[in-house]
Protein backbone atom coordinates (compact mmCIF):
# COMPACT_ATOMS: atom_id res chain seq x y z
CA UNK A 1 9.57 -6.11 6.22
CA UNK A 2 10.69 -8.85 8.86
CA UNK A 3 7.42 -10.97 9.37
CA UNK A 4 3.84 -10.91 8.97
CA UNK A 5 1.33 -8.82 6.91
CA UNK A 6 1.71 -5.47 5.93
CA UNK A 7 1.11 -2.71 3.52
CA UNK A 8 2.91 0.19 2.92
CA UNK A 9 1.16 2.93 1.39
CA UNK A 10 -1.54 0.58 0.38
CA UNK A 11 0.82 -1.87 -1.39
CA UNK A 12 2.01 -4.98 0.51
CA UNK A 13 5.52 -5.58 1.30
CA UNK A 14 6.05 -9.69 1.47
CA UNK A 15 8.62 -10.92 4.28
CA UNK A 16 11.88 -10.06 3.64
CA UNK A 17 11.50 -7.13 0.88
CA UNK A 18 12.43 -3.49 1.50
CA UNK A 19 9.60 -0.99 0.80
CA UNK A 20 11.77 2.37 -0.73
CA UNK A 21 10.19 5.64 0.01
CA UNK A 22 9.70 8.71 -2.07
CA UNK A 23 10.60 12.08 -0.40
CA UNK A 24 6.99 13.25 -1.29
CA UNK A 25 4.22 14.16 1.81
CA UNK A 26 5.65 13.81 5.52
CA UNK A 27 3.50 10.82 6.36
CA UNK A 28 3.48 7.06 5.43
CA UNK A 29 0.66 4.55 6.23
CA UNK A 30 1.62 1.04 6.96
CA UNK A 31 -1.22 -0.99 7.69
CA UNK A 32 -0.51 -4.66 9.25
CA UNK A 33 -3.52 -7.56 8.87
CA UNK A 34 -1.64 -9.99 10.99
CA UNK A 35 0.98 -9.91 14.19
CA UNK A 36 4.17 -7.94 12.18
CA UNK A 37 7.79 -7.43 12.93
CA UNK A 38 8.98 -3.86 10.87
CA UNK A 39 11.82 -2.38 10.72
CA UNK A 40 12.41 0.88 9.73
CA UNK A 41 15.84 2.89 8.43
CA UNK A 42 16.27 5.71 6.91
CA UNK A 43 19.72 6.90 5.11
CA UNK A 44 20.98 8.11 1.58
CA UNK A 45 21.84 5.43 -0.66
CA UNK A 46 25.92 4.78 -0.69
CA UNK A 47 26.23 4.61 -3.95
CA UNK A 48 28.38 1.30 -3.52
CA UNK A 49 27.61 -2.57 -4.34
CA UNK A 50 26.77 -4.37 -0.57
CA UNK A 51 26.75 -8.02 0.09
CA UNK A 52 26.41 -9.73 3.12
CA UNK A 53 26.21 -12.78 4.13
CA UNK A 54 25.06 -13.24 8.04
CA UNK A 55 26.51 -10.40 10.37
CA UNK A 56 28.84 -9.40 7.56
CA UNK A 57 28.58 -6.77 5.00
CA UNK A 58 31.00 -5.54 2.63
CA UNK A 59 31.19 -4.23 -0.82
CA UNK A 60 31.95 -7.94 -2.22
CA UNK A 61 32.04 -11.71 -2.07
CA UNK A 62 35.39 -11.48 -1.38
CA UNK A 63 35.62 -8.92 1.45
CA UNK A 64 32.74 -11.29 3.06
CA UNK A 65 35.31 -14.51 3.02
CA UNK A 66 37.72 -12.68 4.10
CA UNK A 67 35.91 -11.43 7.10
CA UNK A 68 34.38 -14.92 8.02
CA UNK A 69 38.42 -16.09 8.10
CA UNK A 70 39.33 -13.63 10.34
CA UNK A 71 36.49 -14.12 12.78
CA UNK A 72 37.17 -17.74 12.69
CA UNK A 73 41.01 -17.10 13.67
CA UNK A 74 39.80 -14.75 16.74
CA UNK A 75 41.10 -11.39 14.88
CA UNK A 76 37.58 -9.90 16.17
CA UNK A 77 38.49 -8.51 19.27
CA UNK A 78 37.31 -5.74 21.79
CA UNK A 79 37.69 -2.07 20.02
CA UNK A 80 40.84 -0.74 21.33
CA UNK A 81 40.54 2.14 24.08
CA UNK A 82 39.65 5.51 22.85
């Protein structure tokens, strides 16, 4: 849940809280009192610890430093050429 008010399944999601699904039925309802912003995703959990911090996300505090210093020296370049 990005922004506004909504209900998922009949229970509401406040701004910035993920609403996990069960694999049971093949329909959701999500109901929305107010202008919303949703976003949905779907994937298996990874098993792994995440943190992020901004655009970053790794599988510790440390990975995320280390990621901010090498944007900050320019090592973020193009992809190379396939």
């Amino acid at each position: 849940m990005v922004r506004g008010d909504v209900s998922v399944g009949g229970a509401p999601v406040p701004a910035w809280h993920l609403a996990a699904l069960n694999d049971d039925g093949d329909a959701v309802r999500i109901e929305a009192s107010s202008d919303a912003v949703v976003l949905l995703g779907h994937a298996a959990p990874i098993g792994e610890p995440v943190f992020a911090h901004g655009p970053f996300v790794m599988n510790t505090r440390e990975e995320i430093i280390q990621a901010v210093q090498d944007y900050q020296a320019g090592r973020f370049g193009p992809p190379p050429p396939v």
